[in-house]
N, C-alpha and C. Protein backbone atom coordinates (compact mmCIF):
# COMPACT_ATOMS: atom_id res chain seq x y z
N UNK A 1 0.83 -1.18 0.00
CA UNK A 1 0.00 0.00 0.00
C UNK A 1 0.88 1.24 0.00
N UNK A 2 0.59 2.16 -0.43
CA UNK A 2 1.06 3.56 -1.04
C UNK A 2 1.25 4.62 0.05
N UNK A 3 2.09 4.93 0.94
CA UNK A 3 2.06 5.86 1.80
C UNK A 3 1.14 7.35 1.20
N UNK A 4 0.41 7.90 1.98
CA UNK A 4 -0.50 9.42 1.29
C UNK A 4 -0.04 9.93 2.15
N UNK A 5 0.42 11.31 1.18
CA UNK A 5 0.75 12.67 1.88
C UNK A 5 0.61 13.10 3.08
N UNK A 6 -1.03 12.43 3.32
CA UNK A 6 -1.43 13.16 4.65
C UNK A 6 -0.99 12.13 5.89
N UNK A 7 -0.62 11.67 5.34
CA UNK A 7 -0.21 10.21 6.24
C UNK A 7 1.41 10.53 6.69
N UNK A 8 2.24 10.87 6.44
CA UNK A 8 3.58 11.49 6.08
C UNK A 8 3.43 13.01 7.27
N UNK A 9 2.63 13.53 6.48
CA UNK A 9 2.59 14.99 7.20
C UNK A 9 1.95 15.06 8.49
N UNK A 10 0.85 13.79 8.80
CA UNK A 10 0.53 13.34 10.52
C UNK A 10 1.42 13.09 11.10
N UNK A 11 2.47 12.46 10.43
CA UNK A 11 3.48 11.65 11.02
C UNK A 11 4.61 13.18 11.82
N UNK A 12 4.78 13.93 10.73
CA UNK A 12 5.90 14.94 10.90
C UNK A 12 4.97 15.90 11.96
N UNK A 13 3.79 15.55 12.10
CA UNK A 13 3.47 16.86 12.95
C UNK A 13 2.70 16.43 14.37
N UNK A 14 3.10 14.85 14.18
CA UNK A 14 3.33 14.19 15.84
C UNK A 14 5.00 14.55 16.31
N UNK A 15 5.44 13.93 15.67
CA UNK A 15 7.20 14.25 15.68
C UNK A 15 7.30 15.48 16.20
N UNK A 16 6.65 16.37 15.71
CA UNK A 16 7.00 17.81 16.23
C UNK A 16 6.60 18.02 17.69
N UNK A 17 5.64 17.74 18.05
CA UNK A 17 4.35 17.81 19.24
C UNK A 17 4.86 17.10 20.42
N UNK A 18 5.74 16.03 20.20
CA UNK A 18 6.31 14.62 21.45
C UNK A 18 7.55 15.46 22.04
N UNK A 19 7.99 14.78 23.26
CA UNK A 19 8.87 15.39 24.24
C UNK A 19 9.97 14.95 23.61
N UNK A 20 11.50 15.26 23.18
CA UNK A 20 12.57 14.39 22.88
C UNK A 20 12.73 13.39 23.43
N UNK A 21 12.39 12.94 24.92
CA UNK A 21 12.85 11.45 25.21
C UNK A 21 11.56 10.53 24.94
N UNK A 22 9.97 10.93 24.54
CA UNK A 22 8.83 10.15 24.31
C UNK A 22 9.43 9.60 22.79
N UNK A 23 8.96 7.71 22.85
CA UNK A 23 9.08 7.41 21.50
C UNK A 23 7.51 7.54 20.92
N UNK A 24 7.82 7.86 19.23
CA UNK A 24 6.60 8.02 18.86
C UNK A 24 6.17 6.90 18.04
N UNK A 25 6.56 5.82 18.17
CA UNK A 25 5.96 4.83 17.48
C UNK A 25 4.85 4.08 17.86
N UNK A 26 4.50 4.00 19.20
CA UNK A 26 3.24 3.47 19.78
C UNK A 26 2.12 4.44 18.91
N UNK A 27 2.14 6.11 19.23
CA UNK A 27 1.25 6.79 19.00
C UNK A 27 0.76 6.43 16.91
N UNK A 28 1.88 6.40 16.64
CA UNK A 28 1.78 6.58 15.39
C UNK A 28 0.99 5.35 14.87
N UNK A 29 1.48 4.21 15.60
CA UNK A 29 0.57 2.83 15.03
C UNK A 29 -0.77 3.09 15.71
N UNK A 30 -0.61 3.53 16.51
CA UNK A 30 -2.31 3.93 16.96
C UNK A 30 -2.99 4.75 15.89
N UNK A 31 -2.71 5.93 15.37
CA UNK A 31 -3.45 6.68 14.44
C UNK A 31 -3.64 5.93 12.91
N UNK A 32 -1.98 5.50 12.09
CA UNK A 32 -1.94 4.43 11.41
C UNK A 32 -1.81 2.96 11.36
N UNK A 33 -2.31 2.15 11.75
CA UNK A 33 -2.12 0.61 12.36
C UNK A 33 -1.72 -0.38 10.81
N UNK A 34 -1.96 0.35 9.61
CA UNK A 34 -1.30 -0.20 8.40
C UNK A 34 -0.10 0.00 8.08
N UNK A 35 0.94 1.21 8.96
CA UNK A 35 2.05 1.95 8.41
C UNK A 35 2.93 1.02 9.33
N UNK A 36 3.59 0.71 8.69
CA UNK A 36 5.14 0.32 9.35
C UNK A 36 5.62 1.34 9.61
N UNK A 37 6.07 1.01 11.03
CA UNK A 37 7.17 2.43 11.53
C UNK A 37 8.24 1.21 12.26
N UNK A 38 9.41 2.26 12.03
CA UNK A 38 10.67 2.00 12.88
C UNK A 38 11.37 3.02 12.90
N UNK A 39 11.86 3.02 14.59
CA UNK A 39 12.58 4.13 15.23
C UNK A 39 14.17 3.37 15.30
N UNK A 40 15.25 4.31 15.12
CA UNK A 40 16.88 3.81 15.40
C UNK A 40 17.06 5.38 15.15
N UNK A 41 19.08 5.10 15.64
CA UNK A 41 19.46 6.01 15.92
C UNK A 41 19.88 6.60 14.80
N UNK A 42 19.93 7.62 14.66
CA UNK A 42 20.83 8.15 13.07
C UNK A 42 21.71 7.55 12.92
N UNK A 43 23.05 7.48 13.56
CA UNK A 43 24.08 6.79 13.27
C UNK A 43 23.89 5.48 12.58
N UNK A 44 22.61 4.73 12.51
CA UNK A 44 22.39 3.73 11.84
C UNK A 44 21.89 3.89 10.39
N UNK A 45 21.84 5.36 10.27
CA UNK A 45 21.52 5.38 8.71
C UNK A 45 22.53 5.86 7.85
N UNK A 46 23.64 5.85 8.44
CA UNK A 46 24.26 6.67 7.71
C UNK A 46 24.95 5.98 5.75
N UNK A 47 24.74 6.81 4.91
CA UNK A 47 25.00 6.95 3.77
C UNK A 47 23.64 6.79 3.24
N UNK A 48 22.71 6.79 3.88
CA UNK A 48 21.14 7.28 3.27
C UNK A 48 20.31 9.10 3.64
N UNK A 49 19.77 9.36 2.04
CA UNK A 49 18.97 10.49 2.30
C UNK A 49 17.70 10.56 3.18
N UNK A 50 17.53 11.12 3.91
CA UNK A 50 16.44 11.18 4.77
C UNK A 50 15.32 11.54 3.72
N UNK A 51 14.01 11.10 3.86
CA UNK A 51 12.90 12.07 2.91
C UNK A 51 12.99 13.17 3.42
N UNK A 52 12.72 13.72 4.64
CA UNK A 52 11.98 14.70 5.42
C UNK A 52 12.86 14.71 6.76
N UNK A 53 12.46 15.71 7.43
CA UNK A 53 13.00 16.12 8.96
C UNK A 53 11.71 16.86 9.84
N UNK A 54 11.78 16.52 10.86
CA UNK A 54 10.47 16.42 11.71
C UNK A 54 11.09 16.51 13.06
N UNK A 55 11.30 17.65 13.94
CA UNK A 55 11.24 17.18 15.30
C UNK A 55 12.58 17.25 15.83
N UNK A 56 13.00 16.10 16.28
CA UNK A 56 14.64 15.50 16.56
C UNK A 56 14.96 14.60 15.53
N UNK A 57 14.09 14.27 14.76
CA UNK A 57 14.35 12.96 14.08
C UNK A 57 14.01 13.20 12.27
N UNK A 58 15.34 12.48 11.13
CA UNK A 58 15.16 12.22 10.20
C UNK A 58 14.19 11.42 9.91
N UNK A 59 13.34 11.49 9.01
CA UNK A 59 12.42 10.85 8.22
C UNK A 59 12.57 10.03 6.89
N UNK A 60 12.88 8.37 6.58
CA UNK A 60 13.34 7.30 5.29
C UNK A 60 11.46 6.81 5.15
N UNK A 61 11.22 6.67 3.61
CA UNK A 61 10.67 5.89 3.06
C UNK A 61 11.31 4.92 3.30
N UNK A 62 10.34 3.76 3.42
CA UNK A 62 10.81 2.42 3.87
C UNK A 62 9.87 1.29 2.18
N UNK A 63 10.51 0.96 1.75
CA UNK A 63 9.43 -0.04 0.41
C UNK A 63 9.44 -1.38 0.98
N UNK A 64 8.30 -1.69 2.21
CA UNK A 64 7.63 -3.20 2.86
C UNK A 64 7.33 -4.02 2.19
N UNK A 65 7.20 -4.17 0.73
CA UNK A 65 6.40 -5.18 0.10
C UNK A 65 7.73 -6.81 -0.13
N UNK A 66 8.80 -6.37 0.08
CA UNK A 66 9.06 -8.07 0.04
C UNK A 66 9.58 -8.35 1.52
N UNK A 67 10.41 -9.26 2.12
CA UNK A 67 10.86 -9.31 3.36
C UNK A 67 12.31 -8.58 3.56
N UNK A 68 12.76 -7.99 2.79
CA UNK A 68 13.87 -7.01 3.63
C UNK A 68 13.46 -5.73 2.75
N UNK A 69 13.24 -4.69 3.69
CA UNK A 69 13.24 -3.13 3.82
C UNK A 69 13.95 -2.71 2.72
N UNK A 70 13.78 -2.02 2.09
CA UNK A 70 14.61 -0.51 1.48
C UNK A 70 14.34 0.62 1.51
N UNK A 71 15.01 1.48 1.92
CA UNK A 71 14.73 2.92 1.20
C UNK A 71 14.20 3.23 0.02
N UNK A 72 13.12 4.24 -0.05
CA UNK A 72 12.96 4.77 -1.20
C UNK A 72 12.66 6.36 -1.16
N UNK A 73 12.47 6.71 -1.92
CA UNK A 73 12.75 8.35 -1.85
C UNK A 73 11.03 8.97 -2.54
N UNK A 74 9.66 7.88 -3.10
CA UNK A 74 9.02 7.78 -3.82
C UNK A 74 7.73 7.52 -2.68
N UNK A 75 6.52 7.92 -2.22
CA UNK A 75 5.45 7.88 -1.71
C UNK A 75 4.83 6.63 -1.88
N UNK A 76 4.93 6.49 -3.66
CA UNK A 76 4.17 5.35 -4.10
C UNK A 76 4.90 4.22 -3.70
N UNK A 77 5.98 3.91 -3.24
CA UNK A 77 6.60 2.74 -3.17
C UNK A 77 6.88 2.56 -1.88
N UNK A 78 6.89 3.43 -0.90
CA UNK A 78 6.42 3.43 0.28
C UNK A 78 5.28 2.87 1.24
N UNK A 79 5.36 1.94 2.09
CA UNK A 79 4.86 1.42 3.05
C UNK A 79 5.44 1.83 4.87
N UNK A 80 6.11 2.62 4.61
CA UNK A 80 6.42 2.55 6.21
C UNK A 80 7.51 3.70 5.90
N UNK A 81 7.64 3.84 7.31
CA UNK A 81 8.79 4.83 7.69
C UNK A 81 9.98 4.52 8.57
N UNK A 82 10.87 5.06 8.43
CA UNK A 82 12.12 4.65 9.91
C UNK A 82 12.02 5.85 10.16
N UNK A 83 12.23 6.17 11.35
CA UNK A 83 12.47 7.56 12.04
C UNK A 83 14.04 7.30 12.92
N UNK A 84 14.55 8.07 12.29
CA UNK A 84 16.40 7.83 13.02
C UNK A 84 16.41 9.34 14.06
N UNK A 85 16.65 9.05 14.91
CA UNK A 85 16.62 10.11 16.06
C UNK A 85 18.19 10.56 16.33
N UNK A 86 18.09 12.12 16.46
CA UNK A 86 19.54 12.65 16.54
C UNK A 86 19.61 13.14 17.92
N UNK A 87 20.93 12.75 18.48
CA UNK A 87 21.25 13.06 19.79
C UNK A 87 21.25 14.25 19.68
């Protein structure tokens, strides 16, 4: 399924709203319960473009449809998000 805009931009404007040490992945599967989310540290992304920035934390398209993850930079190919959090 196709990540939508507004789905993306809920996401960035919980991110904004949470305390730096609250994780926001409970909340987020609560509002979206179809979206894959995963939280890590930046340092674990490194040599990837973030889509977006939100908060404390970079924002990756994640493409869920086979069993290992990729990045994508594309909405439509998007199923989920990682959120990498910066110290």
């Amino acid at each position: 399924m196709a990540l939508m805009p507004e789905q993306l931009d809920g996401v960035g404007q919980l991110l904004l709203t949470l305390a730096p040490a609250a994780n926001p992945v409970p909340p987020i599967r609560a509002i979206y319960p179809q979206l894959a989310v995963s939280r890590c540290d930046a340092s674990d992304m490194r040599g990837e473009s973030p889509f977006s920035r939100a908060g404390g934390y970079d924002v990756y398209l994640v493409d869920t449809a086979s069993h290992c993850w990729r990045i994508v930079d594309n909405l439509q190919e998007a199923g989920g998000v990682v959120l990498a959090l910066h110290d």
